[in-house]
Protein backbone atom coordinates (compact mmCIF):
# COMPACT_ATOMS: atom_id res chain seq x y z
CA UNK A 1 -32.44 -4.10 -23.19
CA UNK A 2 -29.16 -5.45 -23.98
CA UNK A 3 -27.14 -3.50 -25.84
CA UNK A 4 -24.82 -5.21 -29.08
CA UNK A 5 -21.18 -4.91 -28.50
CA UNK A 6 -19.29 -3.11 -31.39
CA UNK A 7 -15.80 -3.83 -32.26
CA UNK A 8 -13.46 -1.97 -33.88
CA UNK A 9 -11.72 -3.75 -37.14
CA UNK A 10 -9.63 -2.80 -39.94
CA UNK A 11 -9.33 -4.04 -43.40
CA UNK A 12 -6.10 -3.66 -45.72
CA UNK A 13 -7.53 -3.50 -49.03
CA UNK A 14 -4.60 -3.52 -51.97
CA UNK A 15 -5.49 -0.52 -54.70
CA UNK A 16 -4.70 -0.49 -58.48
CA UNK A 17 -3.77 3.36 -59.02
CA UNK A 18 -2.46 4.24 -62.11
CA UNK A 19 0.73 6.83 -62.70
CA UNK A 20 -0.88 10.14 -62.24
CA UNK A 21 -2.97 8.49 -58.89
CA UNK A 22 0.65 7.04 -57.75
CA UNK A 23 2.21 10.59 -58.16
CA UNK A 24 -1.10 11.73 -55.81
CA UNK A 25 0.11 9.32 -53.17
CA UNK A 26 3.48 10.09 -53.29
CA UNK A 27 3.72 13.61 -52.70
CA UNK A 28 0.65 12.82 -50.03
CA UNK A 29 3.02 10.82 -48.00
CA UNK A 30 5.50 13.90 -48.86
CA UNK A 31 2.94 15.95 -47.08
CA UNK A 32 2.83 14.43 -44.12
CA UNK A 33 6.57 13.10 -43.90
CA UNK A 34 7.02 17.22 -44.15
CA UNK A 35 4.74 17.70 -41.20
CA UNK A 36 5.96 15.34 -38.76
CA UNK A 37 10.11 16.26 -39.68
CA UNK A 38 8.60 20.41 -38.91
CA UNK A 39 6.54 19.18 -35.58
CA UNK A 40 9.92 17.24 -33.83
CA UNK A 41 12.63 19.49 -35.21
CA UNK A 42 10.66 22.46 -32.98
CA UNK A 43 9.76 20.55 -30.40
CA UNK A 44 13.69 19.72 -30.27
CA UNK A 45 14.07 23.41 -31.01
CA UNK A 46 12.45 24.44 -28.13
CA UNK A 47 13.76 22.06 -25.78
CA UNK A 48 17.06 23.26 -26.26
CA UNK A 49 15.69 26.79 -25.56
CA UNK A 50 14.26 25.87 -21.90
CA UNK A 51 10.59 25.75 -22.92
CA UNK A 52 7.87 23.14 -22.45
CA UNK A 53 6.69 22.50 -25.76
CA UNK A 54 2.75 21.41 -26.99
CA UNK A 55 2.28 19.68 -29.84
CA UNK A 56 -0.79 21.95 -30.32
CA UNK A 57 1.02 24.79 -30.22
CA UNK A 58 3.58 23.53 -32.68
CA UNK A 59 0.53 22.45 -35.28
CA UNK A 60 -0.95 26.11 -35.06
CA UNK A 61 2.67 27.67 -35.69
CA UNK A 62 2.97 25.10 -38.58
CA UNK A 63 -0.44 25.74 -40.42
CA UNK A 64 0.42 29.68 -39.79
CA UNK A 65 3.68 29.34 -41.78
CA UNK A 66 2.93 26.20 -44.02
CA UNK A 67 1.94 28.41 -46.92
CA UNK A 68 5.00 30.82 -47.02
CA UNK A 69 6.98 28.00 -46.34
CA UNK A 70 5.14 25.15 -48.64
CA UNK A 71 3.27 25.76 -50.59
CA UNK A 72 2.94 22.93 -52.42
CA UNK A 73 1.31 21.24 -49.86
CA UNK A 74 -2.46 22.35 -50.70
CA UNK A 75 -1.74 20.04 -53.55
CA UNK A 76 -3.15 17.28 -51.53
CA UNK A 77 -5.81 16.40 -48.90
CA UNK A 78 -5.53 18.68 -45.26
CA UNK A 79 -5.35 15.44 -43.10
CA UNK A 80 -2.22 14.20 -44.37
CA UNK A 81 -0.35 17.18 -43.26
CA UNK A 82 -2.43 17.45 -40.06
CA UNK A 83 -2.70 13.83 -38.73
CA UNK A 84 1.19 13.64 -38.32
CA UNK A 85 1.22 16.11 -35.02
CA UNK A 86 -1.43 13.51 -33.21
CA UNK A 87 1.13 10.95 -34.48
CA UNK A 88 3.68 12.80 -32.77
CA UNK A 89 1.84 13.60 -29.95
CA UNK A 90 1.15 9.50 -29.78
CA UNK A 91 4.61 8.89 -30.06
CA UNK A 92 5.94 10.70 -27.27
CA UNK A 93 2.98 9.50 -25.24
CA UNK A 94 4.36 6.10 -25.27
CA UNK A 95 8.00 7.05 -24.86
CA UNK A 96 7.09 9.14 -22.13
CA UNK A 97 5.80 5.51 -20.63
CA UNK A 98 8.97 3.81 -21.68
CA UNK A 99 6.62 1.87 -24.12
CA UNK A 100 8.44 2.81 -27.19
CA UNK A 101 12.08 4.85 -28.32
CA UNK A 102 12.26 8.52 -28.76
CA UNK A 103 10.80 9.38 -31.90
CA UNK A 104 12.80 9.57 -35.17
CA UNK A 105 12.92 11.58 -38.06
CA UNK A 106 10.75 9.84 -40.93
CA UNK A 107 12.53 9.15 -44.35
CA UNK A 108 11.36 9.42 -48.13
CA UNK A 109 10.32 5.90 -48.95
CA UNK A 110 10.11 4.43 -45.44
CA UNK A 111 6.89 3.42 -44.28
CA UNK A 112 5.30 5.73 -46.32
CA UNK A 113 1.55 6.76 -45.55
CA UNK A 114 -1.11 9.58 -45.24
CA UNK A 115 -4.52 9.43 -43.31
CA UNK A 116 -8.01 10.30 -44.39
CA UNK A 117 -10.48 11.14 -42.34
CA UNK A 118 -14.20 10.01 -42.40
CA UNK A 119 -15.85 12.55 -43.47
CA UNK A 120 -13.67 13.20 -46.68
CA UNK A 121 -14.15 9.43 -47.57
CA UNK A 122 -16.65 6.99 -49.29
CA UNK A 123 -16.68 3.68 -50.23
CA UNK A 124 -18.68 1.85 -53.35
CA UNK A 125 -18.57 -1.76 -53.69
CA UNK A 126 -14.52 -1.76 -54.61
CA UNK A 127 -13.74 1.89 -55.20
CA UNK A 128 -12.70 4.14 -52.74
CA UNK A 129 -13.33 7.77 -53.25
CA UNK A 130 -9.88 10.10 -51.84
CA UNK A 131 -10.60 13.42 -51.82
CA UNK A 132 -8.74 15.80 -54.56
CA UNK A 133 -8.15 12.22 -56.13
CA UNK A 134 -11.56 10.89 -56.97
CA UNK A 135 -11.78 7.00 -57.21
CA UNK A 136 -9.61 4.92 -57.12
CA UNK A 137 -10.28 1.02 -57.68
CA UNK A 138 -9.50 -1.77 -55.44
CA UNK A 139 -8.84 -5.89 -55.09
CA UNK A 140 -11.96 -6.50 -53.04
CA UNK A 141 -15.14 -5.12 -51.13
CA UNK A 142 -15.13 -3.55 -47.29
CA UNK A 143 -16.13 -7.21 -45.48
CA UNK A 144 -16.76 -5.64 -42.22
CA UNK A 145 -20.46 -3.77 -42.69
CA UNK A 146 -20.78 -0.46 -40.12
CA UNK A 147 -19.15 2.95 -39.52
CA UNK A 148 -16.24 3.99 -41.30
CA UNK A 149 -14.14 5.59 -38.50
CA UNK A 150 -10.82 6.52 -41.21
CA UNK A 151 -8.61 5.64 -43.29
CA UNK A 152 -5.13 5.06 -44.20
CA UNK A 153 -3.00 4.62 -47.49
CA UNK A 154 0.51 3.17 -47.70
CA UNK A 155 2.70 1.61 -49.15
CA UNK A 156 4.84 -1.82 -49.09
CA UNK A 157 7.12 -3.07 -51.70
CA UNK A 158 5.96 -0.36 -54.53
CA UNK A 159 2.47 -1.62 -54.04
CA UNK A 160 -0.38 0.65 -52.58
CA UNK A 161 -3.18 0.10 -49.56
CA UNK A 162 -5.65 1.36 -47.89
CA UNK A 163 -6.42 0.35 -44.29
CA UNK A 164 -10.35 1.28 -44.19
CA UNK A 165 -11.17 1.20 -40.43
CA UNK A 166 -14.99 0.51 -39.18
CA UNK A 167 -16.73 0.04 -36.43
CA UNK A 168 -19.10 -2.84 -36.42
CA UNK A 169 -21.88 -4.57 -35.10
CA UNK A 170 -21.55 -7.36 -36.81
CA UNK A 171 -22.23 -10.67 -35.24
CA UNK A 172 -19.63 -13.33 -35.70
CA UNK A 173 -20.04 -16.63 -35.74
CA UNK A 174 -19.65 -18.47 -32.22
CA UNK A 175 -18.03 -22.01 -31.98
CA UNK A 176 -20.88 -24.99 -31.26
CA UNK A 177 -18.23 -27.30 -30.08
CA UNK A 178 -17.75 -27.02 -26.16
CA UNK A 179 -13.87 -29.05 -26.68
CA UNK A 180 -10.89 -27.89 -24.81
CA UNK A 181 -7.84 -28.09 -27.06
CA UNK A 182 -4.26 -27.54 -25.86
CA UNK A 183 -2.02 -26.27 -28.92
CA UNK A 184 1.84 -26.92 -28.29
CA UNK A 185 3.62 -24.80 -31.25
CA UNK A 186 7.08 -25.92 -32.75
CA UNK A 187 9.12 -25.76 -35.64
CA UNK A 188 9.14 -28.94 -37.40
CA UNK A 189 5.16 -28.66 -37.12
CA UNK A 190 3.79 -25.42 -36.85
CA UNK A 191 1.35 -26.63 -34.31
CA UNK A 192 0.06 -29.69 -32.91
CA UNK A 193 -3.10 -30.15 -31.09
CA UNK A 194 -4.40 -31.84 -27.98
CA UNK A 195 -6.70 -34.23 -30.09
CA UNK A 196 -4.04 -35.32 -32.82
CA UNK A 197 -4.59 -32.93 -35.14
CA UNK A 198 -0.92 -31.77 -36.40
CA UNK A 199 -0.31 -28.78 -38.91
CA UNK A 200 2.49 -28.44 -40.82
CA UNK A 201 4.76 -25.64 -40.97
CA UNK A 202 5.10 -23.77 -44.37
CA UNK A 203 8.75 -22.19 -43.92
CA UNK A 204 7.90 -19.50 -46.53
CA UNK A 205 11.42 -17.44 -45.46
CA UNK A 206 13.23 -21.29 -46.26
CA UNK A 207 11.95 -22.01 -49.33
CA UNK A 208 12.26 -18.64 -50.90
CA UNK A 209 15.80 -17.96 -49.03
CA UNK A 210 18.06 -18.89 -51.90
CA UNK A 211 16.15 -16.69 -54.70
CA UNK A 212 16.77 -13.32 -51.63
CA UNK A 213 19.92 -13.71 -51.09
CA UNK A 214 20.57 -14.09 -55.09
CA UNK A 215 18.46 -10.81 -55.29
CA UNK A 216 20.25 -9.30 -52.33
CA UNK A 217 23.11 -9.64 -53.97
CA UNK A 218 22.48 -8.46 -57.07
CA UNK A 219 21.53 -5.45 -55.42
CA UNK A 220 24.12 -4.56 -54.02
CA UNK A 221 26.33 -4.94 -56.79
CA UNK A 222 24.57 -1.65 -58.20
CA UNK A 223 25.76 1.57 -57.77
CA UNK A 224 24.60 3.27 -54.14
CA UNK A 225 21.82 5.63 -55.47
CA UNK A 226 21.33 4.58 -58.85
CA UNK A 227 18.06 3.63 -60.28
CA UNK A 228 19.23 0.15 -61.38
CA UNK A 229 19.97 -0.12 -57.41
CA UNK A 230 16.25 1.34 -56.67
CA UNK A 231 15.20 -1.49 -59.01
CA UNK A 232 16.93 -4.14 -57.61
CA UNK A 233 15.76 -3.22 -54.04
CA UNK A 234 12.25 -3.08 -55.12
CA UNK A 235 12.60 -7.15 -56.12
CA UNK A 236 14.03 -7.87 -52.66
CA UNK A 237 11.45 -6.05 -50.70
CA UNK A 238 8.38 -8.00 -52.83
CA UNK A 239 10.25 -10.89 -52.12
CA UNK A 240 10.33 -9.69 -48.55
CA UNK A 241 6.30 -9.07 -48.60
CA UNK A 242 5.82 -12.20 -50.26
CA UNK A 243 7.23 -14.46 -47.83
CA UNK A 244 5.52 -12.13 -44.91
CA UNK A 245 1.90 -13.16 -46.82
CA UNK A 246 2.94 -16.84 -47.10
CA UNK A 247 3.34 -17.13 -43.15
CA UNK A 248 0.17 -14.35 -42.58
CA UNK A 249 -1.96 -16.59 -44.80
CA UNK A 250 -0.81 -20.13 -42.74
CA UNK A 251 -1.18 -18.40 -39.03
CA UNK A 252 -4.61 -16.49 -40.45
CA UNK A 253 -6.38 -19.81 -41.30
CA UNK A 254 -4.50 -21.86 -38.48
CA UNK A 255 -6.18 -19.05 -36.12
CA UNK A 256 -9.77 -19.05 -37.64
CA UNK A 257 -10.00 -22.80 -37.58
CA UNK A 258 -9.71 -22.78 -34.11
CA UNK A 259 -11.89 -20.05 -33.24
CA UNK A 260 -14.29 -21.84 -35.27
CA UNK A 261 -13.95 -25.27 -33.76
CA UNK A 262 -13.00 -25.11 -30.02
CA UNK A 263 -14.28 -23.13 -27.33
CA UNK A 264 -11.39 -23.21 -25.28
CA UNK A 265 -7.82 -23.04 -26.36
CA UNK A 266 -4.82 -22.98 -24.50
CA UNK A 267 -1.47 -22.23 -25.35
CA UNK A 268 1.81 -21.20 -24.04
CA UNK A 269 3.37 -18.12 -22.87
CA UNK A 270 5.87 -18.61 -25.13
CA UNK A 271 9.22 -16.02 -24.89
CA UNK A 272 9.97 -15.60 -28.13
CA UNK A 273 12.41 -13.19 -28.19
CA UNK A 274 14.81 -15.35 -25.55
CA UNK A 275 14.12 -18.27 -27.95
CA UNK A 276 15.68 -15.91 -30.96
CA UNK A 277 18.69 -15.22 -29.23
CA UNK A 278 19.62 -19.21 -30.35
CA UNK A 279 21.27 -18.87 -32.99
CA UNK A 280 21.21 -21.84 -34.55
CA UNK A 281 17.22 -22.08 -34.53
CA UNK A 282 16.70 -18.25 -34.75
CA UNK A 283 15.74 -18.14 -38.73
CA UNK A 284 13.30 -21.01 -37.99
CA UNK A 285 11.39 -20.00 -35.05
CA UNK A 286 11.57 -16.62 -36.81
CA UNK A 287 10.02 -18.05 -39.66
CA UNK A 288 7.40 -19.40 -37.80
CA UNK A 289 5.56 -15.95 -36.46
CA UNK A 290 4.80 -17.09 -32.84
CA UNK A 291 4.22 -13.97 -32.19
CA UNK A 292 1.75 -13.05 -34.60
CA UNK A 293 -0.40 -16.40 -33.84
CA UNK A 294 -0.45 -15.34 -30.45
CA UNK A 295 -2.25 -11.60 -31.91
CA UNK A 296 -4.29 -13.14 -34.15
CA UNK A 297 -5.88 -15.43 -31.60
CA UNK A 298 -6.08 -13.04 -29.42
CA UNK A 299 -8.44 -10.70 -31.14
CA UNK A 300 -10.58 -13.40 -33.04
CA UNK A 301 -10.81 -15.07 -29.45
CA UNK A 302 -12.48 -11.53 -28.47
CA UNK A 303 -14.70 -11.70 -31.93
CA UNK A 304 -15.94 -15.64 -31.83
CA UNK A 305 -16.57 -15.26 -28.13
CA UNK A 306 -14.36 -18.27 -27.66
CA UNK A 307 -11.63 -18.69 -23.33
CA UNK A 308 -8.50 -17.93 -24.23
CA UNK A 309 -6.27 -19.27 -21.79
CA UNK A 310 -2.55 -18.56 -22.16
CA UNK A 311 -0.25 -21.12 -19.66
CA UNK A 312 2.22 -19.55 -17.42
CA UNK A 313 5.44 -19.58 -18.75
CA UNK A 314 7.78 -21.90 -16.07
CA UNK A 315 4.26 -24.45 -16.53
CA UNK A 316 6.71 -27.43 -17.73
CA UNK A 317 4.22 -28.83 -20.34
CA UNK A 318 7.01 -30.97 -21.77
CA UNK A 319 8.45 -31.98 -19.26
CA UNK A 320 5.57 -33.59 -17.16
CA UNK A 321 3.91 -36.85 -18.59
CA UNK A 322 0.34 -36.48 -20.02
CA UNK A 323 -0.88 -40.07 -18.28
CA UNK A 324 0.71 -40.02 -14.57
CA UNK A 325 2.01 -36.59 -14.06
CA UNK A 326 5.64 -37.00 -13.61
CA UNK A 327 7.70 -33.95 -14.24
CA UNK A 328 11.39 -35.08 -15.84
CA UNK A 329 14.14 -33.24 -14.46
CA UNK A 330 15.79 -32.31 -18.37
CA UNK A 331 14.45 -33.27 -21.49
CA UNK A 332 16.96 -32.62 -24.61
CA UNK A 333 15.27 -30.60 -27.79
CA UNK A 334 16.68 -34.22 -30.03
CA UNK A 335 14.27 -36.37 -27.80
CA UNK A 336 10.60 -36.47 -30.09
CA UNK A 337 9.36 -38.94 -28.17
CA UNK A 338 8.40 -38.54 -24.47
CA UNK A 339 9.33 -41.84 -22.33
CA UNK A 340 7.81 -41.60 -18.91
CA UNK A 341 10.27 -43.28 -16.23
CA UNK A 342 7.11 -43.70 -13.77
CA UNK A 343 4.52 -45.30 -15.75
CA UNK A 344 6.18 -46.16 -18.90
CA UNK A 345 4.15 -44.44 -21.07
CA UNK A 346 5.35 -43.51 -24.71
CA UNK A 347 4.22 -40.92 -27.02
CA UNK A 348 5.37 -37.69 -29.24
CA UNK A 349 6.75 -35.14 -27.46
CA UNK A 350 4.53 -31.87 -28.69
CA UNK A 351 1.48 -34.35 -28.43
CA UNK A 352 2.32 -35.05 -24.49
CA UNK A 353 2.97 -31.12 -24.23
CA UNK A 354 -0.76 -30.08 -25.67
CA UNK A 355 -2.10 -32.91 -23.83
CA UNK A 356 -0.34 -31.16 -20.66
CA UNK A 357 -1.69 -27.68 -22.15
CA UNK A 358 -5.52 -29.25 -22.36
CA UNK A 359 -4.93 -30.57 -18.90
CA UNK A 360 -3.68 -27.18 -17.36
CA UNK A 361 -6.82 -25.44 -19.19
CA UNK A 362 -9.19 -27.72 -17.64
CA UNK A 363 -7.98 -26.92 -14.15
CA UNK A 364 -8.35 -23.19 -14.78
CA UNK A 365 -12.19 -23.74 -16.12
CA UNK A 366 -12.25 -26.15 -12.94
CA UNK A 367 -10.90 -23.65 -10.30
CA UNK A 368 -13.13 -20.47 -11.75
CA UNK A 369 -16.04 -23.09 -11.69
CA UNK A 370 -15.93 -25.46 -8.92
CA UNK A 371 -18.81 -27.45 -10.64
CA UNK A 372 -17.96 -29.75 -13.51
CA UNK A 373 -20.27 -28.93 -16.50
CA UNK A 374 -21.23 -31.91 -18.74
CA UNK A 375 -19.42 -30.32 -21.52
CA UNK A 376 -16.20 -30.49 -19.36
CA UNK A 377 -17.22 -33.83 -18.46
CA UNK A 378 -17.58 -34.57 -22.33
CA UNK A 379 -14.20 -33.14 -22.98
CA UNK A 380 -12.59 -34.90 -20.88
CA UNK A 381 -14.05 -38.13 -22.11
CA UNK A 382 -13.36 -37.21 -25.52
CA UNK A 383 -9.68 -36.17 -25.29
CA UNK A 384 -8.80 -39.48 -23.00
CA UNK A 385 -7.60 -42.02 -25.88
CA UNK A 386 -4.64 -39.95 -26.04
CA UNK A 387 -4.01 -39.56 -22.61
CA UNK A 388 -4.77 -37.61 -19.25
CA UNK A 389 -4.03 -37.49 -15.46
CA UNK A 390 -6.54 -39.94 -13.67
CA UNK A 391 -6.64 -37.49 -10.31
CA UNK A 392 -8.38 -34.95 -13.09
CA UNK A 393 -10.77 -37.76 -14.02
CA UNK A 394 -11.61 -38.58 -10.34
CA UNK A 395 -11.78 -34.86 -9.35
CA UNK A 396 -14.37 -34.69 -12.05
CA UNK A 397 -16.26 -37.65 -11.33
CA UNK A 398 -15.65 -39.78 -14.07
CA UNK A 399 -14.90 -43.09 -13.89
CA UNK A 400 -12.67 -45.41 -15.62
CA UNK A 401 -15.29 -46.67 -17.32
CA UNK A 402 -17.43 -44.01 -18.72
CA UNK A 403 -14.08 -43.53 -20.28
CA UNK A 404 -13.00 -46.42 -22.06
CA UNK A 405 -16.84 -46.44 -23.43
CA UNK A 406 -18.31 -49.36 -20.97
C-alpha cells in the first residue's frame, strides 16, 4: 500500500489581543529573552573557566535557580522559558558548521517571540487558545488541515502573530499542463516567461521610499529614548512591514501561478548577493526579492509535484540567440533587444533569455530521458512561434512542418 506523503507547513496567522493579552505577550517574550541571555552568559562563563559546557546541563542549573532568581517568570507559560536552550543549542549547532555567526545576546524589542508547545495549544475556527491566556482571536482560520506540531507568537512592527505549525496530508493540487516554461527575472519586469507572458514589477520599496525617509527623519529628530522617538520608530517599521507584504504578496501569487500552470520551470541560478554589490541597481534588484521567489518556488515545487530545474550559473542565457544558437561575446545591460549577428534574428532581450532557459530545461528532461515524450514533443511545438534551436527540433524528431502547423 502506498503510503501519503506528509509535509510539514506553517501558517502566520495575525492576532487581535487586547492590552491586558499584549502585556501577556510581552513579558512572555521577557521570559524567554531572560532564558536564552542566562543559557550563553554560562556557557561563556564556563568557557572561560576551562570546561566543556552542555546546554542540558546549563537548562537544569537554570530551572534549579530560576525561582530564587525570577520569580516572576511562572507568570507565563513553561515553554517560553524552556524552548530558548534548544534555540541555543540550534544556534551553536550551525556555527559550529560555519553555517551561521556566534550567537548574540537577544535585546528587549528585537525579534521578540515565545514558543508553545502542542500539547498546551488548541485551535477553534479563528481563536487560538494560549495557555494561562485563554483565547485569543485571530484574522483567519488554520488552512492547512492535520497535526498541530507547535506554535510560535511574535511580533513585527507592534503587531502580534502566531506561526501555527502542522503537519499535513493534504493533497495539493497538481498542474494538468505538461508545458516547459523558462522564467528570465529582471528589474524593469519582474519576470518574463518563455511563452510571452511578462509580469510587471511592483517596486513597493520605490513607491513608498519618499513617505520612509520623511518618517525616518522625523524620527530621528526625537530625543534618543523618548517615547515620542518609540512612536516615531513604530511608523517606520509598519512602513518597513508594509512594503515587505507588497513584494511577499507579488512573488506569492507570481509563484502559485506557476506551480499551477507549468510542469516544468526553469530558472536561473541567479547570485544575488554579487548583483547587490552594484550600487547603482542595488535598491532595485533589492526591491525585487530574487531571493525569496527562488524559496517560494522551491517549496510549492515540492507541494504541486511540479521539475524544478534551476540553470547553472555561467549558462549564458542572454547571451546566446534563442533561433540559431550563437553565443555573443558581451552584451551591454542598455541593449533590450537581442540582435543575432549569425542569423539576424531580432527580439527582446529577457524573452531570448527564457527562451534560452526553456531550451536548457528541455535538454535536462532530454538527457535524464533519452526518449522524447509527446508532451515534450507538444512543448516544443507549442513554444516554437517565439523561437528555438532547430538541432533541438531534429534531435526530437520534429519536423519543420509539424511546426509551422502543415
Amino acid at each position: 500500500m502506498k503510503q501519503t506523503p506528509t509535509f510539514n507547513l506553517s501558517h502566520t496567522i495575525r492576532l487581535y489581543p487586547t492590552e491586558t493579552k499584549k502585556t501577556f505577550y510581552k513579558k512572555a517574550c521577557g521570559c524567554a529573552r531572560v532564558a536564552y541571555n542566562y543559557g550563553l552568559a554560562e556557557y561563556q562563563q564556563q568557557i572561560k573557566i576551562g570546561r566543556q559546557p552542555k546546554i542540558s546541563e546549563i537548562c537544569k542549573q537554570f530551572n534549579r535557580e530560576k525561582k530564587t532568581l525570577y520569580p516572576w517568570i511562572y507568570e507565563t507559560n513553561k515553554d517560553a522559558n524552556q524552548r530558548p536552550f534548544a534555540n541555543l543549542q540550534n544556534a551553536f549547532t550551525r556555527f559550529f558548521k560555519h553555517k551561521s555567526k556566534y550567537p548574540k545576546f537577544k535585546k528587549k524589542g528585537v525579534k521578540d517571540s515565545f514558543y508553545i508547545s502542542n500539547d498546551h495549544f488548541s485551535v477553534d475556527c479563528k481563536k487560538f487558545n494560549i495557555p494561562k491566556l485563554g483565547w485569543v482571536k485571530g484574522a483567519e482560520k488554520l488552512k492547512f488541515p492535520g497535526k498541530i506540531t507547535s506554535a510560535t507568537v511574535k511580533r513585527k512592527a507592534d503587531y502580534w502573530f502566531i506561526v501555527v505549525s502542522v503537519e499535513t496530508e493534504k493533497a495539493f493540487t497538481t498542474c494538468d499542463n505538461q508545458a516547459v516554461v523558462g522564467v528570465d527575472l529582471g528589474i524593469k519586469t519582474l519576470a518574463t516567461l518563455s511563452d510571452g507572458k511578462v509580469i510587471e514589477a511592483v517596486r513597493p520599496l520605490k513607491v513608498l521610499l519618499d513617505r520612509l525617509k520623511l518618517l525616518q527623519r522625523w524620527s530621528s529628530r526625537k530625543v534618543l529614548g523618548s517615547s515620542n522617538r518609540y512612536k516615531a520608530n513604530l511608523k517606520v517599521a509598519k512602513m518597513h512591514y508594509r512594503v515587505a507584504c507588497l513584494r511577499k504578496d507579488v512573488l506569492d501569487k507570481l509563484t502559485t501561478f506557476l506551480c499551477e500552470n507549468y510542469q516544468v520551470i526553469v530558472i536561473e541560478d541567479l547570485n544575488v548577493a554579487g548583483m547587490l554589490k552594484n550600487h547603482c541597481l542595488a535598491l532595485a534588484i533589492a526591491d525585487c526579492g530574487f531571493g525569496e521567489f527562488r524559496r517560494q518556488l522551491e517549496y510549492k515545487a515540492l507541494l504541486h509535484g511540479n521539475t524544478l530545474i534551476v540553470a547553472d550559473r555561467w549558462f549564458p542565457s542572454s547571451k546566446t540567440c534563442s533561433g540559431c544558437g550563437h553565443v555573443k561575446e558581451s552584451l551591454a545591460l542598455s541593449e533590450r533587444e537581442y540582435v543575432c549577428e549569425k542569423c539576424g534574428m531580432v527580439i527582446g532581450r529577457d524573452l531570448n533569455a527564457a527562451v534560452n532557459l526553456r531550451n536548457y530545461g528541455l535538454n535536462k528532461l532530454r538527457a535524464a530521458s533519452p526518449e522524447v515524450t509527446p508532451a515534450d514533443k507538444k512543448a516544443l511545438i507549442y513554444s516554437s512561434s517565439i523561437g528555438i534551436n532547430e538541432t533541438i527540433l531534429e534531435e526530437a524528431g520534429i519536423s519543420e512542418c509539424s511546426v509551422m502547423g502543415l
